[in-house]
Protein backbone atom coordinates (compact mmCIF):
# COMPACT_ATOMS: atom_id res chain seq x y z
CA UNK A 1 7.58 -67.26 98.05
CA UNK A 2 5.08 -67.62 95.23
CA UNK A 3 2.93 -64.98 93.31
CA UNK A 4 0.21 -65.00 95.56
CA UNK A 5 2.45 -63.74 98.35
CA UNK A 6 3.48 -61.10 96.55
CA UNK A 7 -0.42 -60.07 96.47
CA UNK A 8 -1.42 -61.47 92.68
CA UNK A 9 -4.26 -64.13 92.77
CA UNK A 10 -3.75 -66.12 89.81
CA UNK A 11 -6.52 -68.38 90.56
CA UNK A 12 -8.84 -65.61 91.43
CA UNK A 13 -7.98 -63.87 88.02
CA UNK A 14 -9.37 -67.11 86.21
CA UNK A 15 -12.12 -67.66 88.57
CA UNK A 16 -13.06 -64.46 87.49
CA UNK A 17 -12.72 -64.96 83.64
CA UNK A 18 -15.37 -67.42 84.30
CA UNK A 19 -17.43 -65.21 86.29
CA UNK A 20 -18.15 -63.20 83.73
CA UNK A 21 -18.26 -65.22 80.52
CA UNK A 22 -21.48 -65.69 79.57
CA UNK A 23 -21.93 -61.76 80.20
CA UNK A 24 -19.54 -60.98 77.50
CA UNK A 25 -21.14 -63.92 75.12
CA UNK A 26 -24.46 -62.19 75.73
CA UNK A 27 -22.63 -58.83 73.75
CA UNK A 28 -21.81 -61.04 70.70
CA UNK A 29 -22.85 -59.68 67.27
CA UNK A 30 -22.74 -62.20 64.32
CA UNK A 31 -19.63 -61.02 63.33
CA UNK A 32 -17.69 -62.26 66.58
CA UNK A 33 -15.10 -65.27 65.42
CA UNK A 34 -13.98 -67.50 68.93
CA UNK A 35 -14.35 -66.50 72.07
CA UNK A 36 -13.31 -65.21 75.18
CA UNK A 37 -9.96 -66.81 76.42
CA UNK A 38 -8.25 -66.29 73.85
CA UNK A 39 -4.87 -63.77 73.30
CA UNK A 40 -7.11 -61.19 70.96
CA UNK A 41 -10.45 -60.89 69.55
CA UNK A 42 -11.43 -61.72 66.35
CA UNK A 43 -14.43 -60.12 64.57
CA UNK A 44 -15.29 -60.00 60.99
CA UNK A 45 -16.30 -57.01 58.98
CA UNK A 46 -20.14 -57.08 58.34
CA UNK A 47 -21.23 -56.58 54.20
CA UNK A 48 -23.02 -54.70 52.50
CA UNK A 49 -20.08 -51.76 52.16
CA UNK A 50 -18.28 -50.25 49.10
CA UNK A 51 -15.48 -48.70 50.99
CA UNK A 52 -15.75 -49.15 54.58
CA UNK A 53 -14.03 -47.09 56.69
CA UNK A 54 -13.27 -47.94 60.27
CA UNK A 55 -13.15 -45.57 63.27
CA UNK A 56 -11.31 -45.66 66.55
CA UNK A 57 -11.87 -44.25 70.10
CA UNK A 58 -10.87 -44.60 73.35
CA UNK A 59 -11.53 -43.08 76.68
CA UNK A 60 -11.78 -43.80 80.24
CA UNK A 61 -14.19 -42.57 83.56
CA UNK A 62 -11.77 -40.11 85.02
CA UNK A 63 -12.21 -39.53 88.99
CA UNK A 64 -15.92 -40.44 88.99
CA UNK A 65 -14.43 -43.94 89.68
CA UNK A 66 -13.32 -42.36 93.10
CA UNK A 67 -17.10 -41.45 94.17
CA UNK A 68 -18.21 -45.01 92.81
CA UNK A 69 -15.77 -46.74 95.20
CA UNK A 70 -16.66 -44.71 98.25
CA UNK A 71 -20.35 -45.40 97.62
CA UNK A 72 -19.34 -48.86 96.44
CA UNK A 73 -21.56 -48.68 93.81
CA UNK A 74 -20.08 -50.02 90.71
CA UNK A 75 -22.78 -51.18 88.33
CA UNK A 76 -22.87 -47.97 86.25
CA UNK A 77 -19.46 -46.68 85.46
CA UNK A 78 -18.99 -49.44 82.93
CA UNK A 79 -21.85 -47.83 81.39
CA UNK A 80 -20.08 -44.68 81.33
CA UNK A 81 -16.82 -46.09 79.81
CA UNK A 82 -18.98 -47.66 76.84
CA UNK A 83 -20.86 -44.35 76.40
CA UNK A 84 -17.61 -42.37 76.45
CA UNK A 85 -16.01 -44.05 73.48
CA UNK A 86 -18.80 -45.33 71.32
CA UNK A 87 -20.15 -41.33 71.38
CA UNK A 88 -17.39 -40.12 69.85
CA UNK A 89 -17.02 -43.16 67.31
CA UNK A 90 -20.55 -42.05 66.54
CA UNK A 91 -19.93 -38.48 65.41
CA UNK A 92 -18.18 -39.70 62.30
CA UNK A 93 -21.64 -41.30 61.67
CA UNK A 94 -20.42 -44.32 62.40
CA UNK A 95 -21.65 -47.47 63.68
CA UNK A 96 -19.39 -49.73 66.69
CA UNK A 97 -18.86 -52.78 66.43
CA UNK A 98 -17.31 -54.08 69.34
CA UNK A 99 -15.38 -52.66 72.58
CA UNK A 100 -12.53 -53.52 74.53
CA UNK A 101 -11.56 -53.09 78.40
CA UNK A 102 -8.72 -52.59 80.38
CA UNK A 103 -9.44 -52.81 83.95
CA UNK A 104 -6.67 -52.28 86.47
CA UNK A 105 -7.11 -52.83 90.10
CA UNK A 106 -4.94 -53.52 93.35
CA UNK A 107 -6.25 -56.89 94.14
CA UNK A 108 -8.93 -58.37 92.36
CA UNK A 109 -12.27 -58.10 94.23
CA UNK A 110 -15.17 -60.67 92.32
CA UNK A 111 -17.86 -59.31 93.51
CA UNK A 112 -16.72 -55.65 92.73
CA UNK A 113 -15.03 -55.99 89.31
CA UNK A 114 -18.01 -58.47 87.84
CA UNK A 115 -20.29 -55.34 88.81
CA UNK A 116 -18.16 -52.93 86.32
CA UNK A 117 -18.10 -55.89 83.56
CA UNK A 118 -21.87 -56.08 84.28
CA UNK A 119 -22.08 -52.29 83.40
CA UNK A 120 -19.99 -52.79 80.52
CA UNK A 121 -21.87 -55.74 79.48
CA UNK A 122 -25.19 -53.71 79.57
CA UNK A 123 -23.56 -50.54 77.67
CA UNK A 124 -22.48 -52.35 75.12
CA UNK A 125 -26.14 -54.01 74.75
CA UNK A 126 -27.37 -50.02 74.98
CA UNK A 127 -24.93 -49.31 71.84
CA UNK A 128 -25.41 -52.75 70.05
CA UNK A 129 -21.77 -53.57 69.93
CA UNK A 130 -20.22 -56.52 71.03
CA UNK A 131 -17.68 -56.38 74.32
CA UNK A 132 -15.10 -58.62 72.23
CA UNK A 133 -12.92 -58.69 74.69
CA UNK A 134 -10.39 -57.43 77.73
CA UNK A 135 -7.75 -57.26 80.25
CA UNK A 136 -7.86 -57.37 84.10
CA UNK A 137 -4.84 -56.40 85.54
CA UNK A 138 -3.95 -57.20 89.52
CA UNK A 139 -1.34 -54.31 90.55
CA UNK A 140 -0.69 -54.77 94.21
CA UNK A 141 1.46 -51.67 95.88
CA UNK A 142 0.01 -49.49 92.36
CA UNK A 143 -3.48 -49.28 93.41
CA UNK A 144 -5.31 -49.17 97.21
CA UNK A 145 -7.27 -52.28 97.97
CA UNK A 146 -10.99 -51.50 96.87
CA UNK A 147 -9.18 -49.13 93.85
CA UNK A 148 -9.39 -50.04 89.80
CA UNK A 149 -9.12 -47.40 87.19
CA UNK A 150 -10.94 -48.58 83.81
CA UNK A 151 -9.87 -47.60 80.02
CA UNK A 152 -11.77 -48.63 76.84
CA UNK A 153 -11.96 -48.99 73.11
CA UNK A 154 -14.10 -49.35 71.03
CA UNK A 155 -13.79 -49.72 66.87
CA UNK A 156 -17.01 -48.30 64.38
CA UNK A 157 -17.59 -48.86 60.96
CA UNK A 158 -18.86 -46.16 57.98
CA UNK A 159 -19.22 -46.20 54.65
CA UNK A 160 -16.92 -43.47 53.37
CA UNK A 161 -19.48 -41.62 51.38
CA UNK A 162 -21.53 -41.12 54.43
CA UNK A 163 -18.60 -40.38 56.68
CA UNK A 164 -18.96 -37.01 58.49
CA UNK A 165 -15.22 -35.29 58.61
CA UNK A 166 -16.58 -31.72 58.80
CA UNK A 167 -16.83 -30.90 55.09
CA UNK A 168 -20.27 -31.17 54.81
CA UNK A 169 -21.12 -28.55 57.57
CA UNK A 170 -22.54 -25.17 56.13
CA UNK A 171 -23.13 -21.67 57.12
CA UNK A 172 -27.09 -21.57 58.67
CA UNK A 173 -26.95 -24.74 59.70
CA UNK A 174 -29.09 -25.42 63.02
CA UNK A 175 -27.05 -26.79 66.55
CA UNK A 176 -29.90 -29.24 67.77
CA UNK A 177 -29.16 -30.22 71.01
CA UNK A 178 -29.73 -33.64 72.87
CA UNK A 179 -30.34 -33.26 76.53
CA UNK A 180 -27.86 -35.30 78.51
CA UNK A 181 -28.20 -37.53 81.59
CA UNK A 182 -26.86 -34.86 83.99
CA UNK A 183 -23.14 -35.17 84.81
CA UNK A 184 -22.40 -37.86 82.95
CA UNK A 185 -18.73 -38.84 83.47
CA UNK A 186 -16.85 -35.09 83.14
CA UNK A 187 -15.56 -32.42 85.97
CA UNK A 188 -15.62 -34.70 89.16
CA UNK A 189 -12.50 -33.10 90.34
CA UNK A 190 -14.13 -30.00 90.56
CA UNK A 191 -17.38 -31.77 91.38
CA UNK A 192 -15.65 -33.70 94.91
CA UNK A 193 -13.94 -29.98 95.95
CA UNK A 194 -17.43 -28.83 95.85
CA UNK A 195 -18.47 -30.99 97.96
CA UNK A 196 -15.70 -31.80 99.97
CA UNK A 197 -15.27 -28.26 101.11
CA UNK A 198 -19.20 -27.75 101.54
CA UNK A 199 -21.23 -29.01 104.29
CA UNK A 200 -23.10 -31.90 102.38
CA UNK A 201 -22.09 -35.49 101.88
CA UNK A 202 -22.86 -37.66 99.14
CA UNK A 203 -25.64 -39.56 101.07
CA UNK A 204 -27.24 -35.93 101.40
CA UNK A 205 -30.80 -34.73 99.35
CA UNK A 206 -30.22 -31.77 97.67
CA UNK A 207 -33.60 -31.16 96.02
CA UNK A 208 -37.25 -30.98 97.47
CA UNK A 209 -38.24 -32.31 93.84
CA UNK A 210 -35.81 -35.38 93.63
CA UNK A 211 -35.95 -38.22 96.23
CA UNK A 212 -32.50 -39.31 95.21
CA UNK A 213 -29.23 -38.64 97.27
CA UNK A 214 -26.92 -36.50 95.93
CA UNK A 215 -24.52 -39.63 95.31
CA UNK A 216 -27.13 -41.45 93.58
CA UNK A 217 -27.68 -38.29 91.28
CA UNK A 218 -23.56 -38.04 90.65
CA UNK A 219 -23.56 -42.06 89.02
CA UNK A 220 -26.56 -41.23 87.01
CA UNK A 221 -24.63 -43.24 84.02
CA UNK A 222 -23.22 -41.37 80.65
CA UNK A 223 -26.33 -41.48 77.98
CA UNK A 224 -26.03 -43.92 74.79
CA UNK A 225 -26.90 -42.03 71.80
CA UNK A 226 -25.82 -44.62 69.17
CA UNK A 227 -29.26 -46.48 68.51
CA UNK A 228 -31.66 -43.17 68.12
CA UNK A 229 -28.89 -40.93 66.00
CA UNK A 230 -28.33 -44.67 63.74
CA UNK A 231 -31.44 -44.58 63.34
CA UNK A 232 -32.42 -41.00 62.48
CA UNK A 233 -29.88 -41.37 59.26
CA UNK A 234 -31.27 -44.81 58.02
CA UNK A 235 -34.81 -43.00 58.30
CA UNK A 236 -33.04 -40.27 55.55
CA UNK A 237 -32.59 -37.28 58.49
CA UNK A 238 -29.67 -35.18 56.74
CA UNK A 239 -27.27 -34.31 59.51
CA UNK A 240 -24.11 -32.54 58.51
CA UNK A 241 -22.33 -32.55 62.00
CA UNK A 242 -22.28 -33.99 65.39
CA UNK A 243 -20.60 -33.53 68.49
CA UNK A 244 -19.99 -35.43 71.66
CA UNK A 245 -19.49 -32.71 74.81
CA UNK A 246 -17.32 -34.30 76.91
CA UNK A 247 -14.94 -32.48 78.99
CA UNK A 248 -14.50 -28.67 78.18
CA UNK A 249 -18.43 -28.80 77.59
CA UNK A 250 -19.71 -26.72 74.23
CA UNK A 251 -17.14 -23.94 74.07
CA UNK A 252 -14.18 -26.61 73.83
CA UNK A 253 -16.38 -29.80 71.68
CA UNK A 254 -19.00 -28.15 69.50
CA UNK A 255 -16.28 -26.36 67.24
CA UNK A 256 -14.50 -29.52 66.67
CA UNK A 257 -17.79 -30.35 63.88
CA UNK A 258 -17.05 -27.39 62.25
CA UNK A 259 -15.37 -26.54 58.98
CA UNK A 260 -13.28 -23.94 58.33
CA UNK A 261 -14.30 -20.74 59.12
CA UNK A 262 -17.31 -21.11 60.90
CA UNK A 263 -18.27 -20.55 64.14
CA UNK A 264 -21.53 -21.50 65.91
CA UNK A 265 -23.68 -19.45 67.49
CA UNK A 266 -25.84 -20.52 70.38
CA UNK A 267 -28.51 -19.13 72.94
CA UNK A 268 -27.82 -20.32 76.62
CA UNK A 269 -31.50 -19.85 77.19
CA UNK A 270 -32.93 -21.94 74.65
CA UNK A 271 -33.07 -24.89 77.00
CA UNK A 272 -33.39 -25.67 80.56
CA UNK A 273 -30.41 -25.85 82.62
CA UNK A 274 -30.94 -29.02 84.98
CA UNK A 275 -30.81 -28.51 88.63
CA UNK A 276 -27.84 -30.49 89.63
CA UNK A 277 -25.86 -28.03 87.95
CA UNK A 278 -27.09 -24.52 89.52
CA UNK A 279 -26.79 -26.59 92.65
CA UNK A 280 -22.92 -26.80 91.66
CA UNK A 281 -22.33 -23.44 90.74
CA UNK A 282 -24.70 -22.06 93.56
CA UNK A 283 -22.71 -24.28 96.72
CA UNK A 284 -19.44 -23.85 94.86
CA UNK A 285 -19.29 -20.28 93.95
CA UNK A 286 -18.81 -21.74 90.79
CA UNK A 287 -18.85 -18.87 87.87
CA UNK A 288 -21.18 -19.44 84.68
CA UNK A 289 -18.25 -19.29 82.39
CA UNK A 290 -16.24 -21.86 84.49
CA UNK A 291 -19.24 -24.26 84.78
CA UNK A 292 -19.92 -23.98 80.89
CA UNK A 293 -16.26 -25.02 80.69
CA UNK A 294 -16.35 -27.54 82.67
CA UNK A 295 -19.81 -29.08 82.09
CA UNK A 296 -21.90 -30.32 79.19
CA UNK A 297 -24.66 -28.01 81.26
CA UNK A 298 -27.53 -30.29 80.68
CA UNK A 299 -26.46 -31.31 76.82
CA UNK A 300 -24.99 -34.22 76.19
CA UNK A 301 -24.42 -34.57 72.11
CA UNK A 302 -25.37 -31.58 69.15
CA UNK A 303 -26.08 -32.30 65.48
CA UNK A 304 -25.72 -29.73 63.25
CA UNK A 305 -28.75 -29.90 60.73
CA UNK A 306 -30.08 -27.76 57.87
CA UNK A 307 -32.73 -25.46 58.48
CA UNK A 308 -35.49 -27.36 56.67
CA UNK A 309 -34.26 -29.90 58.83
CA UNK A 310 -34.57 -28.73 62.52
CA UNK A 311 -38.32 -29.35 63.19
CA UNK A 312 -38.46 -32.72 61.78
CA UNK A 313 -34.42 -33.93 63.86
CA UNK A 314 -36.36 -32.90 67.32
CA UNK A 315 -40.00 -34.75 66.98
CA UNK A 316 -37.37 -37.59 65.74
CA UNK A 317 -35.53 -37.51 68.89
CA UNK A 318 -38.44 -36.45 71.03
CA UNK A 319 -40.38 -39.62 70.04
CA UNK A 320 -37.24 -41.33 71.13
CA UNK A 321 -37.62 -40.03 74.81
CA UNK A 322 -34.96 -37.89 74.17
CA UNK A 323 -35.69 -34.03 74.73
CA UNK A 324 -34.12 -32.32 72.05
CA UNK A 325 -33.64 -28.13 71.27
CA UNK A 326 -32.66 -26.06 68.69
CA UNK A 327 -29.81 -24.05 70.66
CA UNK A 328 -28.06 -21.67 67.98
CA UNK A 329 -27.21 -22.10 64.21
CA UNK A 330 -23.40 -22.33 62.29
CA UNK A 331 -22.34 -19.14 61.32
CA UNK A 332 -19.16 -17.32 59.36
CA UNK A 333 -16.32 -17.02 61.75
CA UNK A 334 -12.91 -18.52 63.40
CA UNK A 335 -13.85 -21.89 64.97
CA UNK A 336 -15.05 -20.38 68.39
CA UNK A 337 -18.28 -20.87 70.33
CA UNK A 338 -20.37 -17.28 70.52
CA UNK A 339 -23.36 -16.92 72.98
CA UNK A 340 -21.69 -18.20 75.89
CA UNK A 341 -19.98 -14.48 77.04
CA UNK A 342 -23.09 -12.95 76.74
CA UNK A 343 -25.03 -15.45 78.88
CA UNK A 344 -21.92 -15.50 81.48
């Protein structure tokens, strides 16, 4: 009996390796040391900083991985891991660096796998940090053939005078939203009951307006925001705050910007909610308060700006092909999220 018989494919697993590095080479910043192969990844700090501080995140896909395998479609949920970590690296104001994944799967399937390191590949290129390195792990009996689950990391770099921990958020500053991508990669348990226990299937069109199935609309990938916000603070936009709305959408995320005793107030009809969304809550019988709960609802990341600010932070982003809206302002309070009640 050898290893292979017990359902790892140790020849596979390097065949793979190869597969897929000049992909990973084509992430490299000028700070990469080595290569892949090797038992870590080595990268050196870039200059040019007083006191560098670096920041950490890490995050995974969740159950969206479940309707990528049915629809075995796999070339944007890599995308999604990226955008899930380097978003929230990014509301320190920080910049990533590089990105490491783990990558688990019953028995390794080329083809399939080297279409998530593709998406990987291509979200790290959308961030502009290198995908230093990686593990692929073959877990026959833990996973169902055609199953992987995917975690990543990623590490940013700040200079500590421009790092934002909170302290610099004030009392009438504005909550400028950034429209997100749709889903992105946060309530598809709730998303596959919907749909499970409905009569549509995730090859069927749900919208006279949009040609796509509703599948198709589901992997719409997680949106990058590192390049455009990087960019907005070397161009001397003052932002005091940002947040990434990830799961728990605005009520549970936007408050984690905030200093202490504030609150922000927001107006749930100061933007467009998209379609996919009332579609959810319509088929469903999804509440307003659980969706906004659940959902980013059509927002995908919020900077908190001065006033004198606001106007000039959304033709920025706007020019960036990135709708942007002023949604409600910081005001005195306990650390809650107002607005959303009165909309519900």
């Amino acid at each position: 009996m050898d290893y292979r018989e017990a359902g790892v494919d140790v020849e596979a697993g390097r065949a793979f390796v190869e597969k897929i590095r000049n992909l990973v080479r084509s992430t490299y910043r000028p700070e990469v040391i080595g290569g892949l192969g090797g038992f870590s990844g080595c990268f050196e700090l870039p200059g040019g900083f007083k006191e560098p501080v670096l920041v950490s995140g890490t995050d995974g896909v969740g159950t969206k991985l479940k309707l990528a395998q049915v629809l075995n479609c796999h070339h944007t949920v890599g995308i999604d891991l990226v955008a899930m970590c380097v978003n929230d690296v990014l509301t320190a104001g920080a910049e990533p660096l590089f990105f490491l994944d783990y990558l688990a799967t019953g028995k390794l399937q080329s083809e399939q796998l080297a279409a998530v390191v593709t998406g990987i590949g291509a979200g790290c290129k959308i961030a502009g940090c290198a995908l230093l390195g990686g593990e692929t792990a073959e877990m026959p009996g833990f996973y169902q053939s055609g199953e992987y689950d995917l975690a990543g990391f990623c590490v940013g770099i700040v200079e500590k005078s421009r790092m934002l921990d909170r302290s610099q958020v004030k009392i009438g500053d504005k909550a400028i939203a950034l429209a997100s991508d749709g889903i992105h990669s946060n309530g598809f348990s709730l998303v596959r009951k919907i749909v499970d226990e409905s009569k549509y299937d995730w090859t069927s069109h749900v919208s006279e307006q949009d040609t796509r199935s509703l599948g198709e609309i589901l992997l719409t990938p997680t949106r990058i925001y590192v390049k455009p916000v990087l960019a907005a603070l070397a161009k001397g936009l003052e932002i005091h705050g940002m947040a990434h709305i990830t799961g728990g959408g605005l009520p549970e995320n936007l408050p984690r910007c905030l200093g202490e005793n504030q609150s922000v107030r927001v107006d749930c009809h100061s933007w467009t909610i998209p379609p996919i969304f009332k579609w959810l809550a319509e088929v469903g019988n999804v509440s307003n308060l659980v969706m906004f709960d659940t959902f980013n609802m059509g927002i995908g990341f919020v900077l908190l700006v001065p006033p004198t600010q606001a106007t000039q932070t959304i033709s920025w982003f706007n020019s960036q092909e990135i709708a942007a809206y002023e949604i409600g302002e910081v005001i005195a309070g306990m650390g809650t999220l107002e607005g959303i009640a009165e909309f519900c």
